[in-house]
N, C-alpha and C. Protein backbone atom coordinates (compact mmCIF):
# COMPACT_ATOMS: atom_id res chain seq x y z
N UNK A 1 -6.90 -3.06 -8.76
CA UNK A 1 -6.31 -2.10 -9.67
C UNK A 1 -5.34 -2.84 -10.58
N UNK A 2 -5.48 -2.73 -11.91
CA UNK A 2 -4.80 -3.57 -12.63
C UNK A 2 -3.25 -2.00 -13.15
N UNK A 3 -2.54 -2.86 -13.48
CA UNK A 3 -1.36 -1.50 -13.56
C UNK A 3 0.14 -2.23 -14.16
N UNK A 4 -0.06 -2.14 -15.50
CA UNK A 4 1.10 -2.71 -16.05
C UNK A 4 2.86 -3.18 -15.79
N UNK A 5 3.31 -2.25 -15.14
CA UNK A 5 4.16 -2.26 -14.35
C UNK A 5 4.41 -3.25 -13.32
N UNK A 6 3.41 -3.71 -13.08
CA UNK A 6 3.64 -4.91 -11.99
C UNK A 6 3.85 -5.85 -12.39
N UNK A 7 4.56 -7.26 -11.65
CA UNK A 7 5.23 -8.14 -12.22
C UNK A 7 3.77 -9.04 -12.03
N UNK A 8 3.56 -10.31 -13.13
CA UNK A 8 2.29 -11.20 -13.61
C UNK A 8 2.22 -11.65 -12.01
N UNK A 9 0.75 -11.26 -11.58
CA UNK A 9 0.42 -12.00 -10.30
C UNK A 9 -0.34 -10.85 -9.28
N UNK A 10 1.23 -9.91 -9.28
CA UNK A 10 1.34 -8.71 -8.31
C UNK A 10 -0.21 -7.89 -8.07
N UNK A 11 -0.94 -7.62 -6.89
CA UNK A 11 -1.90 -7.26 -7.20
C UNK A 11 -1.93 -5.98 -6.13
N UNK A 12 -2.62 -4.91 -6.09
CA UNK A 12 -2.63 -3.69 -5.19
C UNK A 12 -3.96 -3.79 -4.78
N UNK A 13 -4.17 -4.00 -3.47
CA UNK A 13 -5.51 -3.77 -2.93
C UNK A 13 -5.93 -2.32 -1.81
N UNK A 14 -6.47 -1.60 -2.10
CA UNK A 14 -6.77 -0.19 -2.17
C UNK A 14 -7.80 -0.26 -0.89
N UNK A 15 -7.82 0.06 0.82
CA UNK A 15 -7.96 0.11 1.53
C UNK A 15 -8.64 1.36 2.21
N UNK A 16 -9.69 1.49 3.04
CA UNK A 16 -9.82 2.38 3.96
C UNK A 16 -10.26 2.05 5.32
N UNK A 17 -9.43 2.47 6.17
CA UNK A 17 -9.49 1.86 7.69
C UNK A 17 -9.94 3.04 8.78
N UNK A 18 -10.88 2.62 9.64
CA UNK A 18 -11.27 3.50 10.73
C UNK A 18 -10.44 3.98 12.07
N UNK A 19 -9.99 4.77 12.20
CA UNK A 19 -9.29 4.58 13.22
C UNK A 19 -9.90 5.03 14.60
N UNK A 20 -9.95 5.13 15.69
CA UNK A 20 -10.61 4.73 16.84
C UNK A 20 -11.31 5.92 17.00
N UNK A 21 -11.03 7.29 16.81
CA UNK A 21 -11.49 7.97 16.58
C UNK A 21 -12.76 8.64 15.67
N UNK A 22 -12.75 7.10 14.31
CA UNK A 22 -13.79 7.48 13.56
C UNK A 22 -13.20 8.41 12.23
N UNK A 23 -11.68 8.59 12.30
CA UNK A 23 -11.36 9.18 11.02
C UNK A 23 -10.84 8.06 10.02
N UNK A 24 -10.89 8.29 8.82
CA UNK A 24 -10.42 7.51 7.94
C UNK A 24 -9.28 7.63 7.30
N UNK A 25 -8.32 6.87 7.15
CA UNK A 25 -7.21 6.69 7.25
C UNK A 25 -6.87 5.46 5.64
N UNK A 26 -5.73 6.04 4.83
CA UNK A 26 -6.05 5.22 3.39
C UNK A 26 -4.89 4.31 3.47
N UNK A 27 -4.92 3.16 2.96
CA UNK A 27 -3.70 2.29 2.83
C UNK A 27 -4.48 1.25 1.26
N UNK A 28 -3.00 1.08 1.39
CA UNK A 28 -2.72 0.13 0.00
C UNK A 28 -2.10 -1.21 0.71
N UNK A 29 -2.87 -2.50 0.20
CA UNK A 29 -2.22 -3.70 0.40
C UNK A 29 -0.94 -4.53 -0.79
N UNK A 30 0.09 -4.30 -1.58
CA UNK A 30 0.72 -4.82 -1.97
C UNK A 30 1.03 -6.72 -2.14
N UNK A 31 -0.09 -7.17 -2.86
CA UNK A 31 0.02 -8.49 -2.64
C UNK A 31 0.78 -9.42 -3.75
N UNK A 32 1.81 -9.98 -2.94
CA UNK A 32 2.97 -10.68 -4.39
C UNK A 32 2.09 -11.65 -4.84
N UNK A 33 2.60 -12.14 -6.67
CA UNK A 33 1.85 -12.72 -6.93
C UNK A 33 1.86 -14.63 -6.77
N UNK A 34 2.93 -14.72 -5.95
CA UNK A 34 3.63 -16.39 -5.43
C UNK A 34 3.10 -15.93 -3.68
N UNK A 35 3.78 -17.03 -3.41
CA UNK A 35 3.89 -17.41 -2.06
C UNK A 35 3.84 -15.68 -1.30
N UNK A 36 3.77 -15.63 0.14
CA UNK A 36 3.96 -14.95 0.88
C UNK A 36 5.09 -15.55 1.82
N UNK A 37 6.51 -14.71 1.85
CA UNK A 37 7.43 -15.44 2.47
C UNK A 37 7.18 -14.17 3.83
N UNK A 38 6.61 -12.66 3.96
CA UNK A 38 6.75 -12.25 4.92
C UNK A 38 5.61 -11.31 4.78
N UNK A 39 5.51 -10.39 5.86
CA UNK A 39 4.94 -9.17 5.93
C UNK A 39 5.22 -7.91 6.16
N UNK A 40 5.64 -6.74 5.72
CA UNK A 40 5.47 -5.67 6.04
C UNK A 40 5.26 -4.00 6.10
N UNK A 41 5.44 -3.57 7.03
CA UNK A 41 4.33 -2.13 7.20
C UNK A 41 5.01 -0.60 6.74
N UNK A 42 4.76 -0.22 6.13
CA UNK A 42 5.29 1.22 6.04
C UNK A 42 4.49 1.72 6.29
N UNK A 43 4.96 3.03 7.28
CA UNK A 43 3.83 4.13 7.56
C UNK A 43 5.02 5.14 7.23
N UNK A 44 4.16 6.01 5.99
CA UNK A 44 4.94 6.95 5.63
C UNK A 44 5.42 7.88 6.48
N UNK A 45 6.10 9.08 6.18
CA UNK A 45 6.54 9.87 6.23
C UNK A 45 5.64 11.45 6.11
N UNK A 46 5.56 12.20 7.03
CA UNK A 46 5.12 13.30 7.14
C UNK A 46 4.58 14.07 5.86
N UNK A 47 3.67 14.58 5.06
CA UNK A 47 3.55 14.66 4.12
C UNK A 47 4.09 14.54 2.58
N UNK A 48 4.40 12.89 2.33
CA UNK A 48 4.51 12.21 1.45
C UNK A 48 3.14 11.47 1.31
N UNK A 49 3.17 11.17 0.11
CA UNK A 49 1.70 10.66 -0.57
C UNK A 49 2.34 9.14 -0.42
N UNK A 50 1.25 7.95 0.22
CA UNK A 50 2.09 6.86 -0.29
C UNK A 50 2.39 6.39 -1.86
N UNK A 51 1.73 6.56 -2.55
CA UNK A 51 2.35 6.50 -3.99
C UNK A 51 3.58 6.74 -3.58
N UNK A 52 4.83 7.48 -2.89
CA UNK A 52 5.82 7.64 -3.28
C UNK A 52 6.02 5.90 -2.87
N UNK A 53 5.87 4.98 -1.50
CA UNK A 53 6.04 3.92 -1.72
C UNK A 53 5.91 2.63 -2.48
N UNK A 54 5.25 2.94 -3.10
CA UNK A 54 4.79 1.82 -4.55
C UNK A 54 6.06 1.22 -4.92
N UNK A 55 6.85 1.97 -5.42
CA UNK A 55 8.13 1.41 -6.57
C UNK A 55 8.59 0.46 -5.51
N UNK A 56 8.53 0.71 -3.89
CA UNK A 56 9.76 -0.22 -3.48
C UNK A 56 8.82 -1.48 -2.83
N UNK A 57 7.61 -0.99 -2.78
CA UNK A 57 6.39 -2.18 -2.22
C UNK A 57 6.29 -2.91 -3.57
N UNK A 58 6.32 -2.73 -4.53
CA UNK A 58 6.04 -4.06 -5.83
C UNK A 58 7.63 -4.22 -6.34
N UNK A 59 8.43 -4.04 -5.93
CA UNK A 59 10.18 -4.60 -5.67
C UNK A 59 9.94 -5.50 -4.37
N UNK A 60 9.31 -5.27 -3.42
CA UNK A 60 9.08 -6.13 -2.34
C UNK A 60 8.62 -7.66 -2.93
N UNK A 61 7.11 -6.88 -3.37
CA UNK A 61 6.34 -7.94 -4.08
C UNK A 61 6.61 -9.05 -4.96
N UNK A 62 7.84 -8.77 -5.75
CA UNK A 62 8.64 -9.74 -6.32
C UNK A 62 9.48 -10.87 -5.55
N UNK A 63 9.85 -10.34 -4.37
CA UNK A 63 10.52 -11.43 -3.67
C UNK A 63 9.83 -11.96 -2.63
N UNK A 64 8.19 -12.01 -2.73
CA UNK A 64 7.19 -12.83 -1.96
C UNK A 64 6.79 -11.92 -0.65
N UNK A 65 7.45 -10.15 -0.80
CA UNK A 65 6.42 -10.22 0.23
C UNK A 65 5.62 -8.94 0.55
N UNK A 66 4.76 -9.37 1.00
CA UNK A 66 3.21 -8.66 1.29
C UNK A 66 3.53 -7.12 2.10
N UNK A 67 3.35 -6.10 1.32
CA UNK A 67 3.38 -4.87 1.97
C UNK A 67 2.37 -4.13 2.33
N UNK A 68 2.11 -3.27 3.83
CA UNK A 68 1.01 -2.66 3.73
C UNK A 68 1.32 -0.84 3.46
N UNK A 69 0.91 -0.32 3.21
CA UNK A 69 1.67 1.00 3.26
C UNK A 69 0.41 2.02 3.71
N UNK A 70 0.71 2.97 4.69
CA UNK A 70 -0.46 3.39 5.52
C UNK A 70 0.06 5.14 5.20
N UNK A 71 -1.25 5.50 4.74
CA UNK A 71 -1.28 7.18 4.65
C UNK A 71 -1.64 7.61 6.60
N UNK A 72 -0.86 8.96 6.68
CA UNK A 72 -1.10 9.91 7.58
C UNK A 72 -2.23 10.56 7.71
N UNK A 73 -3.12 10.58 8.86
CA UNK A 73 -4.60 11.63 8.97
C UNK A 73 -4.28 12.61 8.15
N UNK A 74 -4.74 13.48 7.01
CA UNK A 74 -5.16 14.72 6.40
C UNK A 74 -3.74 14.56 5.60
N UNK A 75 -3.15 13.64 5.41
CA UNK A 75 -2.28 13.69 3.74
C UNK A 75 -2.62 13.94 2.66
N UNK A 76 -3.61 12.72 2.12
CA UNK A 76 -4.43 12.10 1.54
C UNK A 76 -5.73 12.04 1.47
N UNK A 77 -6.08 11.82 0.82
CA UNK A 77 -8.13 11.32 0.76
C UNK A 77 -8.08 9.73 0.57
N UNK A 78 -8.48 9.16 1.80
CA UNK A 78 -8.43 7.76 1.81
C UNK A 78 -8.74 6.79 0.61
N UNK A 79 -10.06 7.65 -0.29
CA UNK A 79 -10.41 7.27 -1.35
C UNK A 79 -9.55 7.65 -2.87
N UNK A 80 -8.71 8.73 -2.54
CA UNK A 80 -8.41 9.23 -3.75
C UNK A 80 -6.37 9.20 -3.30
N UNK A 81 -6.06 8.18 -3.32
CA UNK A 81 -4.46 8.07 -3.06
C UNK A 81 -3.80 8.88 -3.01
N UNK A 82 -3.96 9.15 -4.80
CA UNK A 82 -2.87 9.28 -5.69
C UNK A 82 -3.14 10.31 -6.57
């Protein structure tokens, strides 16, 4: 996903994961566009869309590090975020 706002590099990789059950479950990978100095996970909040985490996952992304941010069963449409 290309998206102006992001700093030159910064890239969003758009995810759908199975969970043991067989439901699908949506996440976004936040990848800085330098080094990776760390990793980590947000799992939102009770019906919040992760879009609300974006602004602070590509503020992450600027200081090298890799965010995953994970939607809740029946928030979201794994395919459709946002």
């Amino acid at each position: 996903m290309k998206d102006e706002s992001l700093e030159e590099g910064t890239q969003i990789e758009t995810l759908t994961l199975l969970a043991e059950d067989g439901r699908a479950l949506g996440a976004d990978i936040i990848h800085p566009g330098g080094e990776v100095r760390a990793s980590l996970v947000i799992h939102g909040a009770t019906a919040v869309p992760r879009k609300h985490y974006l602004p602070f996952a590509t503020f992450l992304a600027t200081h090298g590090i890799r965010t995953l941010i994970l939607s809740l069963i029946h928030i979201s449409e794994p395919t459709r975020p946002y």
